[in-house]
Protein backbone atom coordinates (compact mmCIF):
# COMPACT_ATOMS: atom_id res chain seq x y z
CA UNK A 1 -20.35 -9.61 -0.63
CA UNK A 2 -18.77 -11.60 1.97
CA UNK A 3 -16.76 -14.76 2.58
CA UNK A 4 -18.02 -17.02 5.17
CA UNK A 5 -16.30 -17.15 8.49
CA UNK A 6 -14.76 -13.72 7.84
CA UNK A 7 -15.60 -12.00 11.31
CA UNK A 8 -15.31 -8.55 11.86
CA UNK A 9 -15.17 -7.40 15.74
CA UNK A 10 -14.82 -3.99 14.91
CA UNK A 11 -14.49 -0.89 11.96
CA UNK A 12 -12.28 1.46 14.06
CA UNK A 13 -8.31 1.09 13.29
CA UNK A 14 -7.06 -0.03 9.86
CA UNK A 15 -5.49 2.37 8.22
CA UNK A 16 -4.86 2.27 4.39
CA UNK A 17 -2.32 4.35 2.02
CA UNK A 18 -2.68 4.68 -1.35
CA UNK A 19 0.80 6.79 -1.89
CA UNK A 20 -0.66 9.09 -4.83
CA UNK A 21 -2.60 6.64 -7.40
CA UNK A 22 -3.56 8.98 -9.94
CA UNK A 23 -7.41 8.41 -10.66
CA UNK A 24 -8.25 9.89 -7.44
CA UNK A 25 -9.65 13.58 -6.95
CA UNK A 26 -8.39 15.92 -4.04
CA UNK A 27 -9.94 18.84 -1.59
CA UNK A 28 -7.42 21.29 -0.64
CA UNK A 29 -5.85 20.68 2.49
CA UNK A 30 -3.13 22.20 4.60
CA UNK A 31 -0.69 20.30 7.34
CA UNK A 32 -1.42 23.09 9.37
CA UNK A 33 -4.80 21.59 9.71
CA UNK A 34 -4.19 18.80 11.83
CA UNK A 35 -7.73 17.35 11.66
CA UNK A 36 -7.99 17.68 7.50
CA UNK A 37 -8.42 14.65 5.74
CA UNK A 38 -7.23 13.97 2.18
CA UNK A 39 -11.15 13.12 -0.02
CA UNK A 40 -10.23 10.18 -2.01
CA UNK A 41 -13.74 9.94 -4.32
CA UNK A 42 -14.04 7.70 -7.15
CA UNK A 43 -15.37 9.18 -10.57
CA UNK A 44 -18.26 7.21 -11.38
CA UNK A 45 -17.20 7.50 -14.93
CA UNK A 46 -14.33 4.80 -14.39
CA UNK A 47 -16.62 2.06 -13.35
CA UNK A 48 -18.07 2.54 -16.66
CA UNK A 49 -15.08 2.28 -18.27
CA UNK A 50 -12.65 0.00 -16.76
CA UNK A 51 -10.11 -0.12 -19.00
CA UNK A 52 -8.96 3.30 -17.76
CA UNK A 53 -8.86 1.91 -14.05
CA UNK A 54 -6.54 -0.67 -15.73
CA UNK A 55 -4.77 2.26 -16.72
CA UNK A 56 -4.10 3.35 -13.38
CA UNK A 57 -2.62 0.98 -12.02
CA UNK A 58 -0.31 0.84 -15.04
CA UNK A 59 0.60 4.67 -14.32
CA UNK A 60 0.69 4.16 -10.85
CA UNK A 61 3.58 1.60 -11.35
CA UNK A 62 5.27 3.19 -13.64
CA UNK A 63 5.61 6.09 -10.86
CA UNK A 64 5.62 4.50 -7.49
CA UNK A 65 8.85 3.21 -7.03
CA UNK A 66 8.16 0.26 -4.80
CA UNK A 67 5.72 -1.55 -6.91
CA UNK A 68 8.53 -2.71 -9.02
CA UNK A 69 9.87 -4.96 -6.14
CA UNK A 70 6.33 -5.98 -4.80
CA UNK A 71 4.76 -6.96 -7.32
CA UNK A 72 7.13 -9.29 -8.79
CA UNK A 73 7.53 -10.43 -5.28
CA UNK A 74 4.03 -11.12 -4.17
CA UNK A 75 3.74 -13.14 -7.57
CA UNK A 76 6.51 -15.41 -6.96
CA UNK A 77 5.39 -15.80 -3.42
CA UNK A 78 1.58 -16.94 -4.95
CA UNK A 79 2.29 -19.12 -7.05
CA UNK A 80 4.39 -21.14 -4.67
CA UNK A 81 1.04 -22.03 -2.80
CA UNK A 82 -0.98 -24.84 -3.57
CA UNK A 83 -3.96 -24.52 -5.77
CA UNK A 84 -6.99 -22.73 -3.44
CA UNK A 85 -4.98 -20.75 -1.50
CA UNK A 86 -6.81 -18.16 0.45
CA UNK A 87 -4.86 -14.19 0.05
CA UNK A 88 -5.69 -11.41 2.20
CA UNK A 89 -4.45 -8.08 1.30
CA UNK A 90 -4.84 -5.86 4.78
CA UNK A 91 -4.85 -2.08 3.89
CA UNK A 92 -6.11 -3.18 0.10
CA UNK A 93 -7.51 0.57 -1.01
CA UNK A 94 -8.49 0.38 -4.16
CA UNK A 95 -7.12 -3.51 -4.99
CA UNK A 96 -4.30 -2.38 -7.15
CA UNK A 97 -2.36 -5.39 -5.46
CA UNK A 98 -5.40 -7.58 -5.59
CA UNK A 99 -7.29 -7.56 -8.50
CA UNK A 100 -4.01 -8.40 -10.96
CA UNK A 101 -3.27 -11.34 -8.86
CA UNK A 102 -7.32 -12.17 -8.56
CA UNK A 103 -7.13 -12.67 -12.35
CA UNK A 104 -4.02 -14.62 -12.68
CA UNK A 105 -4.98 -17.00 -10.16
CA UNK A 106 -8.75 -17.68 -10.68
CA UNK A 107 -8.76 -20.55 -9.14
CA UNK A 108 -8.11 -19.08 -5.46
CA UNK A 109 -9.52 -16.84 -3.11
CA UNK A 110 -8.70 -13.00 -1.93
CA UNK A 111 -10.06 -11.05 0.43
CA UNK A 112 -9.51 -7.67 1.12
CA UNK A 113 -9.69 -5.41 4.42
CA UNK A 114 -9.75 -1.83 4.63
CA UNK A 115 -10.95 0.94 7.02
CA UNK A 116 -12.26 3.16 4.31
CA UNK A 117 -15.90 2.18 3.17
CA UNK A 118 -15.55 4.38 0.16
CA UNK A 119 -12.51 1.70 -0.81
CA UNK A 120 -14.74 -1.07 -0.01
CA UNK A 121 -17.70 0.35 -1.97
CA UNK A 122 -15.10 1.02 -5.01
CA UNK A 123 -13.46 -2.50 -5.14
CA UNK A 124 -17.00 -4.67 -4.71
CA UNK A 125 -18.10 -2.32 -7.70
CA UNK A 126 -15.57 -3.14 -9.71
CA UNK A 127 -15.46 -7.00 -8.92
CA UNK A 128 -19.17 -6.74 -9.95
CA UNK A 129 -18.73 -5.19 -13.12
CA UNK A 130 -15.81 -7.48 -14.15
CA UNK A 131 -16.50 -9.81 -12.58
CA UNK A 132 -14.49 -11.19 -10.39
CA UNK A 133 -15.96 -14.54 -8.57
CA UNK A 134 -13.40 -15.06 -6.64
CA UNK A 135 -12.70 -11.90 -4.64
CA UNK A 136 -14.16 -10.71 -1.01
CA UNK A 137 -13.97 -6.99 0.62
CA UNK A 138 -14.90 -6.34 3.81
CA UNK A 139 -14.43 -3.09 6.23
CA UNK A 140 -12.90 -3.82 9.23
CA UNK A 141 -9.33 -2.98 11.31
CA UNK A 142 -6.28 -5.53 10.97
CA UNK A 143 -6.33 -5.25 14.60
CA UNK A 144 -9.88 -6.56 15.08
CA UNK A 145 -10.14 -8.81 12.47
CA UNK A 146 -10.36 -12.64 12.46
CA UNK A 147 -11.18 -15.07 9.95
CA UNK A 148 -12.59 -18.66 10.43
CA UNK A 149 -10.32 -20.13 7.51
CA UNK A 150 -6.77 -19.34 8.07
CA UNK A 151 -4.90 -17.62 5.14
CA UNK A 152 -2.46 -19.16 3.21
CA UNK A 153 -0.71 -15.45 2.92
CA UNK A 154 -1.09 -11.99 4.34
CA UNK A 155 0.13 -8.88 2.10
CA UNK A 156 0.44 -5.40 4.16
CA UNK A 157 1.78 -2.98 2.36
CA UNK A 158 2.43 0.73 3.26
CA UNK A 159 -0.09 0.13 6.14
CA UNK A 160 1.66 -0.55 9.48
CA UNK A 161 3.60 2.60 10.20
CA UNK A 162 -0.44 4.44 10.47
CA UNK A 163 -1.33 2.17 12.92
CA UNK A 164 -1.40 3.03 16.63
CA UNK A 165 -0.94 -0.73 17.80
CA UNK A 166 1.08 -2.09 15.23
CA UNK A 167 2.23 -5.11 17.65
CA UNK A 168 -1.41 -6.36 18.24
CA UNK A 169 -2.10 -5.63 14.12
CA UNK A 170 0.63 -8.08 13.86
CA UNK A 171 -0.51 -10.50 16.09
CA UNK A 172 -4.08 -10.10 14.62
CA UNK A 173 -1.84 -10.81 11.14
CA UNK A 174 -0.54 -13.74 12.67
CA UNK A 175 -3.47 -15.16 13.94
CA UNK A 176 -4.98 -14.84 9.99
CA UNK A 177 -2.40 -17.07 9.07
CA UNK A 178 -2.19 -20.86 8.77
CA UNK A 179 1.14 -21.96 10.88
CA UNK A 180 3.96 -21.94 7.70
CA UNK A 181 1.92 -19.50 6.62
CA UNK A 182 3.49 -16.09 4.51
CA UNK A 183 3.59 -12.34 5.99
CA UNK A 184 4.48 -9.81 2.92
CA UNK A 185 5.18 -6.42 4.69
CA UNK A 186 6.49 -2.83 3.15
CA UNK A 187 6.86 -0.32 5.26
CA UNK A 188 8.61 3.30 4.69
CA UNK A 189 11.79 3.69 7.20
CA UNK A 190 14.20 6.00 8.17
CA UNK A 191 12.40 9.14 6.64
CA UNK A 192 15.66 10.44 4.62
CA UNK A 193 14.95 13.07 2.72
CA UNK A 194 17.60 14.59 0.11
CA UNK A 195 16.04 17.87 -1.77
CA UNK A 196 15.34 20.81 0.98
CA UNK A 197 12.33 21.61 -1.53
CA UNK A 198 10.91 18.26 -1.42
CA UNK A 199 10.74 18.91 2.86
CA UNK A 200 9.26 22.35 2.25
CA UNK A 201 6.35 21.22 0.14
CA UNK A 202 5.55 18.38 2.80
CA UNK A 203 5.95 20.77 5.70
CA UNK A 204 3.71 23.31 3.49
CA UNK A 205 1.05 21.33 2.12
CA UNK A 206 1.40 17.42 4.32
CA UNK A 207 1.18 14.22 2.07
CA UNK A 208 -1.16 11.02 2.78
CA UNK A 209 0.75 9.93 5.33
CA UNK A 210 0.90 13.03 7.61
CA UNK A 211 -2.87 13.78 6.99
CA UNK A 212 -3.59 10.51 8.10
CA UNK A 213 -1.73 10.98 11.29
CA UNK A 214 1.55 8.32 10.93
CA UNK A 215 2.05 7.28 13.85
CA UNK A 216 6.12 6.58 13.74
CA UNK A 217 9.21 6.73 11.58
CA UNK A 218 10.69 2.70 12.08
CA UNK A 219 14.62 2.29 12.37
CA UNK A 220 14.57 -1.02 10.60
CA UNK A 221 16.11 -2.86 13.66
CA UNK A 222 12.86 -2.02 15.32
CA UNK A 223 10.49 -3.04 13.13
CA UNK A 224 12.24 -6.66 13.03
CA UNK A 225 12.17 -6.81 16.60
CA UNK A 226 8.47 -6.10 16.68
CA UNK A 227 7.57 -8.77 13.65
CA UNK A 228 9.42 -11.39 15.28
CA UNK A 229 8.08 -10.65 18.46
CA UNK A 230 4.91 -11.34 17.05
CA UNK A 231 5.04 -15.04 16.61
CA UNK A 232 6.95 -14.94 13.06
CA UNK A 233 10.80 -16.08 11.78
CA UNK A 234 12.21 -13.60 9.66
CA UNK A 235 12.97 -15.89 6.09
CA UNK A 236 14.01 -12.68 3.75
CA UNK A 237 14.75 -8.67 4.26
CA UNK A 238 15.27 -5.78 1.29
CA UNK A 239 15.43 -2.53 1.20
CA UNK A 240 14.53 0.07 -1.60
CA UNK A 241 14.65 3.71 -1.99
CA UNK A 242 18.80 4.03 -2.00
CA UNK A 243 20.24 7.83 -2.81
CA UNK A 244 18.79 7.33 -6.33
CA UNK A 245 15.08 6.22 -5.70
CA UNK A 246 14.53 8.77 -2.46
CA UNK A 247 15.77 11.42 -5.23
CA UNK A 248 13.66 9.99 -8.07
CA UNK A 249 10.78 9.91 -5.73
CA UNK A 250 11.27 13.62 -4.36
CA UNK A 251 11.57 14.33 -7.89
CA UNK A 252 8.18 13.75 -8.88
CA UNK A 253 6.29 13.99 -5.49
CA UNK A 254 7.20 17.49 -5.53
CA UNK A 255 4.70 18.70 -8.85
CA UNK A 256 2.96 16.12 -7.68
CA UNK A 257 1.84 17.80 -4.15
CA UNK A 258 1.14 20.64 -5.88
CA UNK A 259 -1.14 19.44 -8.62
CA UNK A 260 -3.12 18.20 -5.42
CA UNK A 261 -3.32 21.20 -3.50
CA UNK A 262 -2.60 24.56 -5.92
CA UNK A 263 -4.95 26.59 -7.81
CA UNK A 264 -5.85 26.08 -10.96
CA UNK A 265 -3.14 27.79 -12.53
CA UNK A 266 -0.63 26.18 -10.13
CA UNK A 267 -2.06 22.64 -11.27
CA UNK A 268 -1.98 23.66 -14.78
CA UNK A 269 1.86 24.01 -14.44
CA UNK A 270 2.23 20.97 -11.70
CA UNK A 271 0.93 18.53 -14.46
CA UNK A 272 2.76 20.04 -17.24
CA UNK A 273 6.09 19.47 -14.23
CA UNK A 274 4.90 15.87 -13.45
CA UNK A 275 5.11 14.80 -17.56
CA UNK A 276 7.89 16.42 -18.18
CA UNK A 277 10.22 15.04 -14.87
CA UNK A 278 8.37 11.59 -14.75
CA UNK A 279 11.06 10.44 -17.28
CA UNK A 280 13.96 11.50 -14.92
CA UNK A 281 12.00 9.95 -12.12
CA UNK A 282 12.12 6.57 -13.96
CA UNK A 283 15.36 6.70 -14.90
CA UNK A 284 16.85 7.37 -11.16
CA UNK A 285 14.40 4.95 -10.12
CA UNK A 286 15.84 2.06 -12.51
CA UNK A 287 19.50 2.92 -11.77
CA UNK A 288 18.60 2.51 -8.25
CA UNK A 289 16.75 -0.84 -8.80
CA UNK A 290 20.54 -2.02 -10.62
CA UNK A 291 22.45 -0.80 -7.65
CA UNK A 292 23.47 -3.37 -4.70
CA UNK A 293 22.86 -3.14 -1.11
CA UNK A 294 20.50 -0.04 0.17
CA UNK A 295 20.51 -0.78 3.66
CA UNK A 296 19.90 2.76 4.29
CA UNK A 297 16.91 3.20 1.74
CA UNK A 298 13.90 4.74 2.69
CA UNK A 299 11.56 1.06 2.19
CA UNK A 300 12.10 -2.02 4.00
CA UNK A 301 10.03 -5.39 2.54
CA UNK A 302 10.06 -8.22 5.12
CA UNK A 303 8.71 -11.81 4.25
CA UNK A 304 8.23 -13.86 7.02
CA UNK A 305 6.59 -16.87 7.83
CA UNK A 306 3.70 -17.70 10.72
CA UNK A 307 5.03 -20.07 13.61
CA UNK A 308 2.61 -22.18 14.86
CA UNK A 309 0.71 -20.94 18.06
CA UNK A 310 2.38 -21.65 21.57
């Protein structure tokens, strides 16, 4: 399944993160073993049931702090395009931005990139079994990556900071996008972290990000510097994961960890952890979404627009 004019040069740099959706099974690994990689395999179970993919993403929301600013975000920005408009979601894992947004807006296109072919092999699946008519996944790195018919929008999200070149990923963004066209980026910054526990488990056991070799930490200023360097204006900045959300994320990241890399006694008791502080997560999570300002939060979301070409 492919769109026409979608080109891919080469399958060698996009990196994806998935930042713990739960329908995924783990190996053990260690941060001690710099070349582990976390297993991300898909139950073949779930494509016979998709209603408990659905589910997923629903848990996956509830949990991941961030969602709750992208998604409503990405929405607005979609339906503020003209009917057709042609999506790309670079770094799309398993399409739990894509496929919502494929449904509500039948009537355009999306196309999803990743480097992983077990993500790509996962998300044509499910568009098959749905189906979806109006979805495209390809393999292929954001660095390498052209397509014929420019993009109306460009969604990157957790991606950038695992990339070795993110200032030619960006300019391969750019180059996606239609001049006026729309850049959506997260990406984590200023690595505070609050709980000494919470830095012990990572240090112990590594998350997605470490396994899968992050390449920097961005100071905020830097990362601005490097988007608009990259042929884009800045139209909107906001940051998430104040005091509250870093702790409410610590919170249940910490069980978490261990439910992916204990025993199975120590995953017995991580899982009965995760159930029973997922409740305080939310609730630190939703008094950080009232708060004001977090200009020192742990997520920056940038929207910015494609200038034309010089």
């Amino acid at each position: 399944m492919s769109l026409p004019g979608l080109r891919l040069n080469a399958l060698s740099a996009t990196y994806t993160t998935t930042h713990g959706f739960p329908l995924y099974s783990h190996r053990r690994i260690s941060i001690r073993m710099n070349k582990s990689a976390m297993s991300h395999v898909y139950p073949e179970f779930l494509l016979r049931r998709p209603s408990l993919i659905r589910v997923g993403y629903f848990l996956s929301y509830i949990s991941q702090f961030r969602k709750w600013y992208l998604f409503p975000t990405l929405r607005r920005l979609l339906k503020s395009l003209p009917p057709g408009f042609i999506s790309v979601d670079a770094g799309c894992a398993e399409g739990q931005y894509l496929f919502p947004n494929a449904t509500r807006f039948p009537d355009a296109t999306f196309i999803g990139l990743d480097k992983i072919q077990d993500n790509i092999d996962f998300c044509n699946a499910y568009a098959a079994i749905q189906p979806f008519k109006n979805t495209r996944f390809q393999q292929g790195a954001i660095e390498e990556t052209t397509i014929a018919v420019p993009a109306d929008i460009v969604n990157c999200i957790g991606v950038m900071q695992l990339i070795e070149n993110d200032e030619q990923a960006l300019r391969s963004i750019h180059a996606m996008l239609r001049p006026g066209g729309i850049l959506l980026l997260e990406v984590p910054v200023n690595g505070t972290v609050i709980l000494p526990l919470y830095k012990w488990v990572v240090q112990k056991f590594g998350h997605y990000e470490t396994i899968h070799n992050r390449q920097r930490i961005y100071k905020p200023d830097e990362l601005l510097a490097k988007i608009s360097g990259s042929g884009f204006t800045i139209q909107k900045v906001e940051y998430t994961y104040g005091f509250f959300g870093k702790l409410g994320h610590e919170v249940f990241n910490i069980p978490f960890m261990y439910l992916v890399n204990g025993n199975l006694l120590t995953r017995f008791f991580a899982w009965l952890f995760m159930n029973i502080l997922l409740p305080l997560s939310v609730i630190l999570n939703a008094i950080d979404y009232c708060t004001g300002e977090k200009k020192n939060g742990n997520s920056m979301i940038v929207i910015a627009i494609a200038n034309a070409a010089q």
